[in-house]
N, C-alpha and C. Protein backbone atom coordinates (compact mmCIF):
# COMPACT_ATOMS: atom_id res chain seq x y z
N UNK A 1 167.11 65.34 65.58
CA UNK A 1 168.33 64.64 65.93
C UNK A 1 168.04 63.74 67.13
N UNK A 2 168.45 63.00 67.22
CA UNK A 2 168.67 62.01 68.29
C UNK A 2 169.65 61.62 68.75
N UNK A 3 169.97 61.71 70.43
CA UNK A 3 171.29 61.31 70.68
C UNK A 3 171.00 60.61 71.72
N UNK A 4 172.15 59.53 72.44
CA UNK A 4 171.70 58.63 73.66
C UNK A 4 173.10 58.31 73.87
N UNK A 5 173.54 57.98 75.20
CA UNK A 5 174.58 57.05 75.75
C UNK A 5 173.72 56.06 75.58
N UNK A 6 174.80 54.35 75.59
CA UNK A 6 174.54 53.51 76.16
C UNK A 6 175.78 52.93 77.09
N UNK A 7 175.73 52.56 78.33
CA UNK A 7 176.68 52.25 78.87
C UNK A 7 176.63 50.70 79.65
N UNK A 8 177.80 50.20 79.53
CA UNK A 8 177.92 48.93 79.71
C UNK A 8 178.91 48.20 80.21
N UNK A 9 178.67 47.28 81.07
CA UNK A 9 179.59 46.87 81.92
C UNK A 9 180.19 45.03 81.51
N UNK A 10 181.34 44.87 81.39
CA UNK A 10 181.20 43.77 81.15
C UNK A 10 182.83 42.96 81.76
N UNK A 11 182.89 41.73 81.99
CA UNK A 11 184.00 41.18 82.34
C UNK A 11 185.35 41.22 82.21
N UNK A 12 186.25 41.61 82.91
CA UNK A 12 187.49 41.61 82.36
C UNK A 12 188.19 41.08 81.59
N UNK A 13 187.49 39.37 81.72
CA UNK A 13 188.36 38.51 80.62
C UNK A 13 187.78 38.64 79.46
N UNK A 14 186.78 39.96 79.00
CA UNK A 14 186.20 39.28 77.54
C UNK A 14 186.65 41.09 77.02
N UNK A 15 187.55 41.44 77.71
CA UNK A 15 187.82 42.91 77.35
C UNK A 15 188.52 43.19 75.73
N UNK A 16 189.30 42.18 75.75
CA UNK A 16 190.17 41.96 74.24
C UNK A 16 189.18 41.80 73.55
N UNK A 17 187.93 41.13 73.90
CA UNK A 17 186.74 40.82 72.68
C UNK A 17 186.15 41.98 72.07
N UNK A 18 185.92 42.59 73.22
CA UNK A 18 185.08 43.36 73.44
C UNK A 18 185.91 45.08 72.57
N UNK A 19 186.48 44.88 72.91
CA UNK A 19 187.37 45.83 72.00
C UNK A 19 187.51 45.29 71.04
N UNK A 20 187.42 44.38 70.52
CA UNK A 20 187.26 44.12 68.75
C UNK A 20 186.01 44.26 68.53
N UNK A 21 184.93 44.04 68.93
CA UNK A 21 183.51 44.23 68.57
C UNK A 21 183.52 45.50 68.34
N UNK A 22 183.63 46.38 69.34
CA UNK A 22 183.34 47.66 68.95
C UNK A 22 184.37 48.24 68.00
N UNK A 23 185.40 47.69 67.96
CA UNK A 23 185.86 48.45 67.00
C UNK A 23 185.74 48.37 65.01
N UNK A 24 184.92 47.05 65.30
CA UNK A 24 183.86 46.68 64.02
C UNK A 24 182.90 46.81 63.84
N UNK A 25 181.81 47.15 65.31
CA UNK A 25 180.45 47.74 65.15
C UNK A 25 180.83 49.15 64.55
N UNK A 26 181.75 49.98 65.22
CA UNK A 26 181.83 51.77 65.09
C UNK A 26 181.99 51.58 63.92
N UNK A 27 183.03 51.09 63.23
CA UNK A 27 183.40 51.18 61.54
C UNK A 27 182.31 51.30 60.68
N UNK A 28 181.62 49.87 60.55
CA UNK A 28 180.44 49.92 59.89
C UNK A 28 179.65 51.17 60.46
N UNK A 29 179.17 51.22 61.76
CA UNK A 29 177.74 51.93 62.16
C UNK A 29 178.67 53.65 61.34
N UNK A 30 179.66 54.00 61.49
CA UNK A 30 179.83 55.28 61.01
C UNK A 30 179.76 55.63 59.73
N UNK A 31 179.54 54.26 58.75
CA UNK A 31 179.22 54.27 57.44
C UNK A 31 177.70 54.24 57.16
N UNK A 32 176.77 54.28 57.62
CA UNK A 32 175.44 54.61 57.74
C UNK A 32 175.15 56.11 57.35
N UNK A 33 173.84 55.73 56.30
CA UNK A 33 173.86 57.44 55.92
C UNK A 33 173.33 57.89 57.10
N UNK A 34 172.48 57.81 58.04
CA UNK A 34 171.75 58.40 58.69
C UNK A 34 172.38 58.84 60.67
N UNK A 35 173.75 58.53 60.32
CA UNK A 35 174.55 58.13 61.49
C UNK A 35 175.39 59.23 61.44
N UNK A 36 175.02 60.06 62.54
CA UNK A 36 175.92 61.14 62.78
C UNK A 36 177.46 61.33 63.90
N UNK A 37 177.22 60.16 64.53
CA UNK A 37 177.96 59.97 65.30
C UNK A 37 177.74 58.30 66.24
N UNK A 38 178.93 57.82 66.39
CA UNK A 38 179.07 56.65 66.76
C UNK A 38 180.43 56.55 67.41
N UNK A 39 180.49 57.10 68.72
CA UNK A 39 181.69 56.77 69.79
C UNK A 39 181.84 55.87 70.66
N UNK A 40 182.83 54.75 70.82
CA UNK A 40 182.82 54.22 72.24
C UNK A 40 184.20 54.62 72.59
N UNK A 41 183.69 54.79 73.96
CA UNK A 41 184.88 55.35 75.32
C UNK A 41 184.74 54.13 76.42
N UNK A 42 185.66 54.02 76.65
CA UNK A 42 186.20 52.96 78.57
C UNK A 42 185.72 54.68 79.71
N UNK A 43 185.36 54.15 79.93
CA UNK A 43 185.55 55.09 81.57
C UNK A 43 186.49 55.19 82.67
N UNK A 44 187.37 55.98 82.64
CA UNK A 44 188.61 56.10 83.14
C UNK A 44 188.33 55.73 84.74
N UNK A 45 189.27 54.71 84.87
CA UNK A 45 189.77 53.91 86.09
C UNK A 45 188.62 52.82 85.61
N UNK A 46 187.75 52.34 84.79
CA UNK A 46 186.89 51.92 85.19
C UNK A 46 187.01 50.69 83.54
N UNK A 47 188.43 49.92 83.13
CA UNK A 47 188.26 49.52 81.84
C UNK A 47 187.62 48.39 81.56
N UNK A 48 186.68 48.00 82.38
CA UNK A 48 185.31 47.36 82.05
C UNK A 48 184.09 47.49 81.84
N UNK A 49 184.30 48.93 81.65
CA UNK A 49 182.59 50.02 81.74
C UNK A 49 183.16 50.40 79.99
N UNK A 50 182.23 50.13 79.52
CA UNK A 50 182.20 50.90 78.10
C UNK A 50 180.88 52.33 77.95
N UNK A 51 181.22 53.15 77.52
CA UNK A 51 179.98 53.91 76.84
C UNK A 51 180.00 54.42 75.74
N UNK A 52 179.11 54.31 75.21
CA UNK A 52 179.07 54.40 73.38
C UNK A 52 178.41 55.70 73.31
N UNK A 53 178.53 56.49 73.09
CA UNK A 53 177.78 57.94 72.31
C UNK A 53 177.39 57.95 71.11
N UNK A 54 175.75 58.13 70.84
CA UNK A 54 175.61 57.67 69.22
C UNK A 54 174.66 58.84 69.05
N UNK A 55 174.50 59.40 67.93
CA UNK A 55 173.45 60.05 67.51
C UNK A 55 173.15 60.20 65.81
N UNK A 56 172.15 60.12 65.89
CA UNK A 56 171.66 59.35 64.62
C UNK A 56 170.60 60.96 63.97
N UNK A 57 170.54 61.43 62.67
CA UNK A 57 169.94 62.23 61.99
C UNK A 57 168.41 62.14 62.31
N UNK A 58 167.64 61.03 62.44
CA UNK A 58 166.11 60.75 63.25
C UNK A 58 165.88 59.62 63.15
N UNK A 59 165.09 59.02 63.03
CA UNK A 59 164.32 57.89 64.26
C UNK A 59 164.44 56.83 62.94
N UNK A 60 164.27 56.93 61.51
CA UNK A 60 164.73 55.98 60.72
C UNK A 60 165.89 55.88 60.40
N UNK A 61 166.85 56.62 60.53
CA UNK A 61 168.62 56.20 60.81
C UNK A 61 168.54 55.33 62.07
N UNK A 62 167.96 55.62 63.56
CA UNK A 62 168.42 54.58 64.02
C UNK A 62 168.06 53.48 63.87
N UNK A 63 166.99 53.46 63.69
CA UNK A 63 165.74 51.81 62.71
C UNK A 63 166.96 51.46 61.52
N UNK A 64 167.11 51.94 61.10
CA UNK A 64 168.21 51.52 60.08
C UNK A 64 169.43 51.16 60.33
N UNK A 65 169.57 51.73 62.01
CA UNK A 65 171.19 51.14 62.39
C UNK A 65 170.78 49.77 63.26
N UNK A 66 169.61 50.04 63.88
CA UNK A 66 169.53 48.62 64.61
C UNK A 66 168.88 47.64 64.21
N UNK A 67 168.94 47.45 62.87
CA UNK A 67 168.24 46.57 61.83
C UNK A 67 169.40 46.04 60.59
N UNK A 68 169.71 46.68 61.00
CA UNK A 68 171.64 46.39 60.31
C UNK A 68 172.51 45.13 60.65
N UNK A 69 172.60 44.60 59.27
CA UNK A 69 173.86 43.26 59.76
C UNK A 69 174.29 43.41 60.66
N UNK A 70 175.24 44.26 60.67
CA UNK A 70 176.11 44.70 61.70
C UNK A 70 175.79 44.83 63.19
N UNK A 71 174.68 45.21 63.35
CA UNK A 71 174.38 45.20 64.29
C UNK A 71 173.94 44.10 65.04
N UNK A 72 173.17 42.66 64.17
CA UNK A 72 172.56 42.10 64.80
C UNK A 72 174.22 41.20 64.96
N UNK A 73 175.11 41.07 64.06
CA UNK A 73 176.35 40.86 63.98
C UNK A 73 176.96 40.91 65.66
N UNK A 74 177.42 42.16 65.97
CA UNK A 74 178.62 42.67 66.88
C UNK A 74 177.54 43.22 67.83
N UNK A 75 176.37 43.52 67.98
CA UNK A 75 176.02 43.91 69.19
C UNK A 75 174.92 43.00 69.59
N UNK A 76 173.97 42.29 68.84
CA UNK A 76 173.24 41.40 69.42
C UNK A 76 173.41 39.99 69.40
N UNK A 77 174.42 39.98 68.68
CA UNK A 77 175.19 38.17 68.96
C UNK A 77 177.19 38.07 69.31
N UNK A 78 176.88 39.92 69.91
CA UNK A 78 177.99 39.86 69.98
C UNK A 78 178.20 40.67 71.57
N UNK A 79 177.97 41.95 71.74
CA UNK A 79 177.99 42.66 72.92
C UNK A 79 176.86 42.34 73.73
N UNK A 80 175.57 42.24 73.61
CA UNK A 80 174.58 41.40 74.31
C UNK A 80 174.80 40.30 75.29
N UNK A 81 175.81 39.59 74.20
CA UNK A 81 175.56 38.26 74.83
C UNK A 81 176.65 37.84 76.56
N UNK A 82 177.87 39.01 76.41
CA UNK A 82 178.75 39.86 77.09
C UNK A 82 178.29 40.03 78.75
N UNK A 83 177.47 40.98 78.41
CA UNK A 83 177.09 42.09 79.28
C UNK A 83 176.82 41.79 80.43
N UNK A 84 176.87 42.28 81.59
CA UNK A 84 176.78 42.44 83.09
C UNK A 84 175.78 43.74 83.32
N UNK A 85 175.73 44.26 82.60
CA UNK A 85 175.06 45.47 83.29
C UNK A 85 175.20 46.47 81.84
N UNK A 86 173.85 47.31 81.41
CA UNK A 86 173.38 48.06 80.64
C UNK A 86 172.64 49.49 80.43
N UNK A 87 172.78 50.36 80.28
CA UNK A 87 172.23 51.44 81.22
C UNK A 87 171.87 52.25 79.68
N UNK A 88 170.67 53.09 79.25
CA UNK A 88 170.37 53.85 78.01
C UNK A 88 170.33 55.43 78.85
N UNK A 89 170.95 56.17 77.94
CA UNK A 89 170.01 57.63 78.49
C UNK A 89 170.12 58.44 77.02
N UNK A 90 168.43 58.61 76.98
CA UNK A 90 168.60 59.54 76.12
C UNK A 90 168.74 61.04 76.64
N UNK A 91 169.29 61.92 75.64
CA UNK A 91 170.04 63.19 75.56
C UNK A 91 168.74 63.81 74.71
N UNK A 92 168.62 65.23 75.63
CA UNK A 92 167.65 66.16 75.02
C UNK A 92 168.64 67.24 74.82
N UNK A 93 168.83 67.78 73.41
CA UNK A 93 170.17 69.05 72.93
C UNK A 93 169.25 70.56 73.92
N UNK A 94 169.93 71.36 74.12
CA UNK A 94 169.70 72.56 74.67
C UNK A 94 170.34 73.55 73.84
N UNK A 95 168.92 74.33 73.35
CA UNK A 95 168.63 75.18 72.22
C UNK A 95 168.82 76.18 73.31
């Protein structure tokens, strides 16, 4: 399994955008066979910080999600182009 935040900071005036992107990246990305999860959250007090929670079945679900219309669609000609600030962490599960 694989899981990661990504978190992201972006302008107030592109917030209406930005909430439509994701709410067309999540759609598609949760229709992916290999996609176990695909959340974005605002960070309370903070509604220019987005963080997305994704975790993907293994390493060719996510090759398969970030190789995806959709993706190059709403997050690399779409949330990319946005952004102020970007932050990854991957998540190790505790067995």
């Amino acid at each position: 399994m694989i899981t990661f935040t990504v978190r992201m900071k972006f302008q107030p005036e592109d917030r209406a955008e930005i909430k439509s992107i994701l709410q067309n990246l999540g759609s598609a990305s949760r229709q992916e066979p290999g996609c176990v999860h695909y959340i974005a959250h605002t960070v309370e007090g903070e509604p220019d910080t987005v963080v997305i929670y994704e975790q993907y079945n293994d390493v060719e679900g996510l090759e398969a999600h970030r190789s995806s219309p959709h993706f190059e669609q709403y997050a690399t000609n779409g949330l990319y182009r946005k952004l102020r600030e970007r932050t990854l962490e991957t998540l190790n599960e505790i067995v």
